[in-house]
PDB file of N, CA and C in Angstrom:
ATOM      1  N   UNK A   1       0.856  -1.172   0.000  1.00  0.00           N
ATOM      2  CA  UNK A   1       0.000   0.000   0.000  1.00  0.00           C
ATOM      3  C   UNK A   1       0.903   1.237   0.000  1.00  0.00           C
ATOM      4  N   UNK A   2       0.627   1.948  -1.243  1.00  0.00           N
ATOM      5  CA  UNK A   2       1.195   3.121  -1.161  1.00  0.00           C
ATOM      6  C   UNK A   2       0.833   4.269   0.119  1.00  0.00           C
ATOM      7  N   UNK A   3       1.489   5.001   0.550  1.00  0.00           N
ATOM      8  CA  UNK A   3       1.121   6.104   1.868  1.00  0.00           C
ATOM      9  C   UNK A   3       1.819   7.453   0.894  1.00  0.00           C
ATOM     10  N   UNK A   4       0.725   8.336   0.944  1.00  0.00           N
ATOM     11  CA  UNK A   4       0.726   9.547   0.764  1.00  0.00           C
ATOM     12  C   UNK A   4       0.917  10.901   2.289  1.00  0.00           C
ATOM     13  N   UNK A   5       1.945  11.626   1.877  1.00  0.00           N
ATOM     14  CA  UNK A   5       1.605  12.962   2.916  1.00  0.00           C
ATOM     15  C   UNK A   5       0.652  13.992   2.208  1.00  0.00           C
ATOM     16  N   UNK A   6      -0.465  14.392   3.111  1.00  0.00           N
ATOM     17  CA  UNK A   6      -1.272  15.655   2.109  1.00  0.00           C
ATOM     18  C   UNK A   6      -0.944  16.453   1.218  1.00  0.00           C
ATOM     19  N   UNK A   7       0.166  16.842   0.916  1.00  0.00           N
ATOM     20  CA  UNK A   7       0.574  18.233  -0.262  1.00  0.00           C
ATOM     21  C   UNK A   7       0.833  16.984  -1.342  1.00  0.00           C
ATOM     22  N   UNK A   8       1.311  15.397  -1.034  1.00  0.00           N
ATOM     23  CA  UNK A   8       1.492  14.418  -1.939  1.00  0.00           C
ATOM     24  C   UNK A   8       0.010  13.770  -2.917  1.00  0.00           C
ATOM     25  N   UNK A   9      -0.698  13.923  -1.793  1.00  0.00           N
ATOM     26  CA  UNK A   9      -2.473  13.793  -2.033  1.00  0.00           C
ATOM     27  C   UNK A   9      -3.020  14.950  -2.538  1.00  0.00           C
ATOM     28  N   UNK A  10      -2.850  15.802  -2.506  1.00  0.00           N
ATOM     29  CA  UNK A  10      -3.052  16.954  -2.836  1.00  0.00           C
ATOM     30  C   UNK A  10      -2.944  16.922  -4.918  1.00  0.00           C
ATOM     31  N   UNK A  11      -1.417  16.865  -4.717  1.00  0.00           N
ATOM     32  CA  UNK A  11      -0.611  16.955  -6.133  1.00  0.00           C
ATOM     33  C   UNK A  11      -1.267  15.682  -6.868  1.00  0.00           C
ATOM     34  N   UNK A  12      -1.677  14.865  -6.357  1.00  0.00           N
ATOM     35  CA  UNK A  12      -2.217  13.129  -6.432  1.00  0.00           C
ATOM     36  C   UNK A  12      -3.798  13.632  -7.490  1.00  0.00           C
ATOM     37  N   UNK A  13      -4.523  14.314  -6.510  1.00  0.00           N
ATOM     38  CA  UNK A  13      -5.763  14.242  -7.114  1.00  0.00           C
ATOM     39  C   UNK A  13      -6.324  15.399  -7.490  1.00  0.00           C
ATOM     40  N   UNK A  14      -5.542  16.635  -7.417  1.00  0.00           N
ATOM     41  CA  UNK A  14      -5.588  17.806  -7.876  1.00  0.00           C
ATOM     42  C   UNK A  14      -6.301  19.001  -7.395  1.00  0.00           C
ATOM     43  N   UNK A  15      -7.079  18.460  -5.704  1.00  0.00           N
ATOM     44  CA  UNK A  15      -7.386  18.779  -4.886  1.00  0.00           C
ATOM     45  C   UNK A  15      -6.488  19.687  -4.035  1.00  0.00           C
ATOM     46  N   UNK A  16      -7.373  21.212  -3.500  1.00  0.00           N
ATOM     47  CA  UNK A  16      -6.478  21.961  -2.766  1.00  0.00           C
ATOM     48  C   UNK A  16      -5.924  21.065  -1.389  1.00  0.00           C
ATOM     49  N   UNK A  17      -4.743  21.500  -0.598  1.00  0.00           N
ATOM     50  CA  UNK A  17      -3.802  20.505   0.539  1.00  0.00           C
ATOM     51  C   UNK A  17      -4.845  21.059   1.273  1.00  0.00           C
ATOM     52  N   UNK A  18      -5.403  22.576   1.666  1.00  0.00           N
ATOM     53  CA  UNK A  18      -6.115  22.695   2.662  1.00  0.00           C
ATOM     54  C   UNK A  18      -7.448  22.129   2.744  1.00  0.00           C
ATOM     55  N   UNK A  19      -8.437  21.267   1.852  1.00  0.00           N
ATOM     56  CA  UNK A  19      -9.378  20.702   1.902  1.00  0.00           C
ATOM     57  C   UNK A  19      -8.890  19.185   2.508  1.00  0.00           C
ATOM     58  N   UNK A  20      -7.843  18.614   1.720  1.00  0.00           N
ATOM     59  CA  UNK A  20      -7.383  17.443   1.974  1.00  0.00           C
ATOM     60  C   UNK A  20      -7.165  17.714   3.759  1.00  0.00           C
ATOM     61  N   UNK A  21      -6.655  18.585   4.398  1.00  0.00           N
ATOM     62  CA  UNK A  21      -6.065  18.944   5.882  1.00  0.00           C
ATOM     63  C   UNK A  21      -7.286  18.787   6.703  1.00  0.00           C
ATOM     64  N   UNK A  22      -8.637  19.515   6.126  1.00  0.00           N
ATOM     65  CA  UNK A  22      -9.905  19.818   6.782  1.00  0.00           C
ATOM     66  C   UNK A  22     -10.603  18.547   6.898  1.00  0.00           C
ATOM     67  N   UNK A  23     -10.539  17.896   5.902  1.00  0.00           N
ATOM     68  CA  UNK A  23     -10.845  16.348   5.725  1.00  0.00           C
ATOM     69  C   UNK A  23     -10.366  15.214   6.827  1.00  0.00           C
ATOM     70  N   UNK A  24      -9.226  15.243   6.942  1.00  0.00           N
ATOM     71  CA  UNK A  24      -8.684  14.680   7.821  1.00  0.00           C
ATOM     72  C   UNK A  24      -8.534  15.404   8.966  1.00  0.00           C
ATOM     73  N   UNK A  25      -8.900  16.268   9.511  1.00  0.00           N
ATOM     74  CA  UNK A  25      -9.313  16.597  11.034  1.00  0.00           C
ATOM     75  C   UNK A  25     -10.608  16.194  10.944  1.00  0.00           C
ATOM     76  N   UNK A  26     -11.363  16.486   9.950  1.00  0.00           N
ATOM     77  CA  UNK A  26     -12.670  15.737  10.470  1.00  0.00           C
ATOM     78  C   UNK A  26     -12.444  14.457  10.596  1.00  0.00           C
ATOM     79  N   UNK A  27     -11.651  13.519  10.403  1.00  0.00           N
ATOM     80  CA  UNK A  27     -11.455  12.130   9.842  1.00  0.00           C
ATOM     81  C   UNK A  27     -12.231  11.565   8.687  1.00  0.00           C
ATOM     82  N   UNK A  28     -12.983  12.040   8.270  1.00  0.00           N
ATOM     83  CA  UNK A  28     -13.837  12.224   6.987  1.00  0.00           C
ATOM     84  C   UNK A  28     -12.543  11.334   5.895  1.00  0.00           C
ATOM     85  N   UNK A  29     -11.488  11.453   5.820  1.00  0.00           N
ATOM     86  CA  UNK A  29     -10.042  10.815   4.834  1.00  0.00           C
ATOM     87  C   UNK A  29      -9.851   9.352   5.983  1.00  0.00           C
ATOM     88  N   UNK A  30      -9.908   8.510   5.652  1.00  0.00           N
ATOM     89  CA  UNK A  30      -9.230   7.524   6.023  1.00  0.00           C
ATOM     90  C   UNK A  30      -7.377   8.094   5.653  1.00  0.00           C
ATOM     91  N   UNK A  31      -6.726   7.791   7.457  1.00  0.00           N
ATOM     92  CA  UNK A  31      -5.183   8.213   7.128  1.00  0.00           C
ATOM     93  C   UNK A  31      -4.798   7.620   8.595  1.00  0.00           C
ATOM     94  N   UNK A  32      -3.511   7.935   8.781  1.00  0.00           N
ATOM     95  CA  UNK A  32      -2.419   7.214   9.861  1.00  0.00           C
ATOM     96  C   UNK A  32      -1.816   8.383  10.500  1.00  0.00           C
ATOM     97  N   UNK A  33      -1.497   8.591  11.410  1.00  0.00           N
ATOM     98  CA  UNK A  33      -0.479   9.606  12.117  1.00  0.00           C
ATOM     99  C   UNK A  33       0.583   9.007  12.444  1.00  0.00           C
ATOM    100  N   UNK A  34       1.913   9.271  12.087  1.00  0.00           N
ATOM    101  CA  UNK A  34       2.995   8.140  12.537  1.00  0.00           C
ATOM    102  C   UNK A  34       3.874   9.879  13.404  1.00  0.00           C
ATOM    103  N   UNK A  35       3.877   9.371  14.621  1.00  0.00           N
ATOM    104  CA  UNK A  35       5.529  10.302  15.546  1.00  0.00           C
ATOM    105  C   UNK A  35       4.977  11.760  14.349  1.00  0.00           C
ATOM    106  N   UNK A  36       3.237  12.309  14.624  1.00  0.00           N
ATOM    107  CA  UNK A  36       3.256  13.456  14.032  1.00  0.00           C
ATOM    108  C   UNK A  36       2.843  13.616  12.560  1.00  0.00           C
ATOM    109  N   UNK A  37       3.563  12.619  11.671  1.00  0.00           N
ATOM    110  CA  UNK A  37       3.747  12.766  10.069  1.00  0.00           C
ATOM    111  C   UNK A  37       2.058  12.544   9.887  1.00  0.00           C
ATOM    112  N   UNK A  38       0.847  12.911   8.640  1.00  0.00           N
ATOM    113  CA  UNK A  38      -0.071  12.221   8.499  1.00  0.00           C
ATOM    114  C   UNK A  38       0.311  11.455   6.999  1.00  0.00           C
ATOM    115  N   UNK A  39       0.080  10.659   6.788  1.00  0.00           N
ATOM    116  CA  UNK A  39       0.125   9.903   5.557  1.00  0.00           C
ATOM    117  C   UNK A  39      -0.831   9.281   5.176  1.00  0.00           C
ATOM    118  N   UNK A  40      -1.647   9.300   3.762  1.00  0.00           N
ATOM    119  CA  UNK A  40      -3.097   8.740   3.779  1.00  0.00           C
ATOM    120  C   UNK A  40      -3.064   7.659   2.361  1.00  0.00           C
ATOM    121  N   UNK A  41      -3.599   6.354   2.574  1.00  0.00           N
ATOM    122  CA  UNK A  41      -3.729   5.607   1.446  1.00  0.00           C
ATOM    123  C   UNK A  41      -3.407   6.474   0.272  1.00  0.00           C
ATOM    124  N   UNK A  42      -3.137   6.017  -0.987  1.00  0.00           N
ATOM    125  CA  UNK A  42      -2.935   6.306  -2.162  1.00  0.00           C
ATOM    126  C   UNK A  42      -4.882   6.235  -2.373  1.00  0.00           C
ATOM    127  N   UNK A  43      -5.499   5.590  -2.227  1.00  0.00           N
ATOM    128  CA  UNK A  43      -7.255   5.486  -2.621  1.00  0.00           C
ATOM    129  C   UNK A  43      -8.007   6.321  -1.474  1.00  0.00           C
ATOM    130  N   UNK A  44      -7.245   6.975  -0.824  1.00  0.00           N
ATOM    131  CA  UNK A  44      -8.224   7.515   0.365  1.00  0.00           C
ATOM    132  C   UNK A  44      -8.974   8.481   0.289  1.00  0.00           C
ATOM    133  N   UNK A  45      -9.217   9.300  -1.419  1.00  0.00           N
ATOM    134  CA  UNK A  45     -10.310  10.269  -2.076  1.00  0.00           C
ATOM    135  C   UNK A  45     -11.101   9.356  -2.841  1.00  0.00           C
ATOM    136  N   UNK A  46     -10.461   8.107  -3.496  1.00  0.00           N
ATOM    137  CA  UNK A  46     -11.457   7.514  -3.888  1.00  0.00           C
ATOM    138  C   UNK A  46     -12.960   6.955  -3.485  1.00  0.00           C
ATOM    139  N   UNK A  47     -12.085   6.263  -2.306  1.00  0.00           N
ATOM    140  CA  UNK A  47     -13.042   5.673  -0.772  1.00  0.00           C
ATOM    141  C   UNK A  47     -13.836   7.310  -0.526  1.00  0.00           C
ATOM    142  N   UNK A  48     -13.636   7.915   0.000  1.00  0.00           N
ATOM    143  CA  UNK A  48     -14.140   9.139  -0.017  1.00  0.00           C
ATOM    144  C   UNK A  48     -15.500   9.387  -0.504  1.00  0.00           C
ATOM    145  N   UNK A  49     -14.967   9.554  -2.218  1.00  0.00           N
ATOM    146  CA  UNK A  49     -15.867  10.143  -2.768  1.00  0.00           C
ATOM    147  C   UNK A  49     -17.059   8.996  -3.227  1.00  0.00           C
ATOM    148  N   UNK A  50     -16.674   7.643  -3.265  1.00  0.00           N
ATOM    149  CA  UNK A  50     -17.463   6.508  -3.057  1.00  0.00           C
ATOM    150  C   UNK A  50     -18.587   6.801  -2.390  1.00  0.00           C
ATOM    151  N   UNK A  51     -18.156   6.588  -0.684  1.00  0.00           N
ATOM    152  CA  UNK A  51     -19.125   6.783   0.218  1.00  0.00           C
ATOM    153  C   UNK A  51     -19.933   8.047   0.379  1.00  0.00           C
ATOM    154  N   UNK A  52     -19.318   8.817  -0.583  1.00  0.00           N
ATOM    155  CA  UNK A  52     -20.186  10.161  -0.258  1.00  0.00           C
ATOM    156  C   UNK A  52     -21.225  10.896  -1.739  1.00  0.00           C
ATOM    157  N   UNK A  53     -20.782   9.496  -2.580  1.00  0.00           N
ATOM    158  CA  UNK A  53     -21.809  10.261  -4.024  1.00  0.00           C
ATOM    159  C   UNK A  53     -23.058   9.767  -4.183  1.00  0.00           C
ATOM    160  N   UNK A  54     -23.740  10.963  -4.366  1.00  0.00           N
ATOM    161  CA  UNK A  54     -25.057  10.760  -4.623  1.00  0.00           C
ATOM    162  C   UNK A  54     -25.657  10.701  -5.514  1.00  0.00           C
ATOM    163  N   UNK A  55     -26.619  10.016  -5.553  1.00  0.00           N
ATOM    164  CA  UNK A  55     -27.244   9.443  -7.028  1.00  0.00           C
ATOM    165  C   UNK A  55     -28.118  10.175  -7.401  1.00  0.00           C
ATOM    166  N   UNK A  56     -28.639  10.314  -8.970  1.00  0.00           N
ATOM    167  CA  UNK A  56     -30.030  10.967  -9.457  1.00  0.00           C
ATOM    168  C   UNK A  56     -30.991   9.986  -9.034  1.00  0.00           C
ATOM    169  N   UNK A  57     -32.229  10.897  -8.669  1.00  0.00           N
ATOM    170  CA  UNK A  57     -32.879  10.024  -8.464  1.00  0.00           C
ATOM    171  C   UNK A  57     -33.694   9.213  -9.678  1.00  0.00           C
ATOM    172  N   UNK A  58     -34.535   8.601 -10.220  1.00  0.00           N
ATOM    173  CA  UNK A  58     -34.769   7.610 -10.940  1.00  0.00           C
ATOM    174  C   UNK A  58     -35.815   8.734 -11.521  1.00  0.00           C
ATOM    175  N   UNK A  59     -36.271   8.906 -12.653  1.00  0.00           N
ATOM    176  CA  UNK A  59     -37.757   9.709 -13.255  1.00  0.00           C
ATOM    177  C   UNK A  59     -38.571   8.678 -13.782  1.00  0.00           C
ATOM    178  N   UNK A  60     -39.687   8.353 -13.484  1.00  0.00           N
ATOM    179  CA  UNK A  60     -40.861   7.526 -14.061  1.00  0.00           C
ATOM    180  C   UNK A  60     -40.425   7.630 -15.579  1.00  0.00           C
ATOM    181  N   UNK A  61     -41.620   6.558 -16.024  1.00  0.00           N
ATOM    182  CA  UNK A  61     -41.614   6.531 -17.722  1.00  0.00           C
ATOM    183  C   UNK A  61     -42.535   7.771 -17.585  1.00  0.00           C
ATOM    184  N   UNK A  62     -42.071   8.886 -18.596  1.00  0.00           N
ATOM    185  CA  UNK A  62     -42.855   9.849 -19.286  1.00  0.00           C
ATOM    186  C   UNK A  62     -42.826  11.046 -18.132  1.00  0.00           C
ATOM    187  N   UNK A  63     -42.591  11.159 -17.023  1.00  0.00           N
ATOM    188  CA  UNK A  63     -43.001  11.996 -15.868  1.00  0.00           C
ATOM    189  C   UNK A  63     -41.496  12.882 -16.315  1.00  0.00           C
ATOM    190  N   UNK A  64     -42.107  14.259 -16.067  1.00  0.00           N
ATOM    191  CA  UNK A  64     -41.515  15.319 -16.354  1.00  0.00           C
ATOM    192  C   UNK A  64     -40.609  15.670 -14.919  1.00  0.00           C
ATOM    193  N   UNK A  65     -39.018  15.946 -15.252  1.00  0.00           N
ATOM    194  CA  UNK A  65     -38.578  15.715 -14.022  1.00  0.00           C
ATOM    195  C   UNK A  65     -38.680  16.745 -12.916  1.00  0.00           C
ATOM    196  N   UNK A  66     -39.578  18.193 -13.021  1.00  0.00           N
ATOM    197  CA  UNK A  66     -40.331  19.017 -11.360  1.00  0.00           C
ATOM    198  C   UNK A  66     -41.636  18.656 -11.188  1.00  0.00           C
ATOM    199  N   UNK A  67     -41.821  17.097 -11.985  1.00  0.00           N
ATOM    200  CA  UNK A  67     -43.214  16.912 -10.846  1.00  0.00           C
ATOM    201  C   UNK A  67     -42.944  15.268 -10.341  1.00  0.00           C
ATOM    202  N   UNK A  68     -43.722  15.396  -9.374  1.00  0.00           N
ATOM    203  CA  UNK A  68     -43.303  13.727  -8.322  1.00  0.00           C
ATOM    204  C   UNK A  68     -44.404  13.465  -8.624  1.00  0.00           C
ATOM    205  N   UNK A  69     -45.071  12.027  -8.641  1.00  0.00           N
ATOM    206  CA  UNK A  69     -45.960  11.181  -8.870  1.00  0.00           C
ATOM    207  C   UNK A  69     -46.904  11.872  -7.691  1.00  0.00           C
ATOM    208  N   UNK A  70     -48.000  12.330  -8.774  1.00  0.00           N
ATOM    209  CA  UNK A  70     -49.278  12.308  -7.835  1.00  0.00           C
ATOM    210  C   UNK A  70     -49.604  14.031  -7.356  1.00  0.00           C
ATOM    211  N   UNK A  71     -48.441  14.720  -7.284  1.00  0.00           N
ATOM    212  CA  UNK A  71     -48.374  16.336  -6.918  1.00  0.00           C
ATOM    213  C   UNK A  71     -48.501  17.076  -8.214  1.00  0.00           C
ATOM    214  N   UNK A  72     -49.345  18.048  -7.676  1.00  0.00           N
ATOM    215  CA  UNK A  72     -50.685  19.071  -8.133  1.00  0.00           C
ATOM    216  C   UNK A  72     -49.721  20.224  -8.548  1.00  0.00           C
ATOM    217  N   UNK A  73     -49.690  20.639  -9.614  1.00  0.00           N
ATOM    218  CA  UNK A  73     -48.535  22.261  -9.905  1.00  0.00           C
ATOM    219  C   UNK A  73     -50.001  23.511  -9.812  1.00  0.00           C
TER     220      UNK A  73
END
């Protein structure tokens, strides 16, 4: 397993270092603290953005997508 330091993750996924920093104080980044250093998986925006994308939701056959089944405009 590759280990990244943030400005390395940063340069990695083209993401600013200070989002990557904010991320990982939230722990929101899967990462390691070694004697201080943080170093985070090489996949640890992938995993990320995995668990955190959201889907369209589905549109009926024919239903126009600002009205929901059954609601009155």
């Amino acid at each position: 397993m590759k280990l990244l330091s943030p400005r390395e993750m940063a340069q990695h996924t083209g993401w600013p270092e200070g989002r990557i920093r904010r991320l990982i104080a939230s722990r929101k980044l899967r990462h390691i603290k070694l004697d201080g250093l943080l170093l985070l998986p090489e996949n640890a925006v992938d995993e990320f953005l995995s668990a955190n994308m959201i889907e369209p939701e589905r549109q009926g056959r024919g239903q126009h997508p600002d009205q929901k089944q059954g609601a009155l405009l």
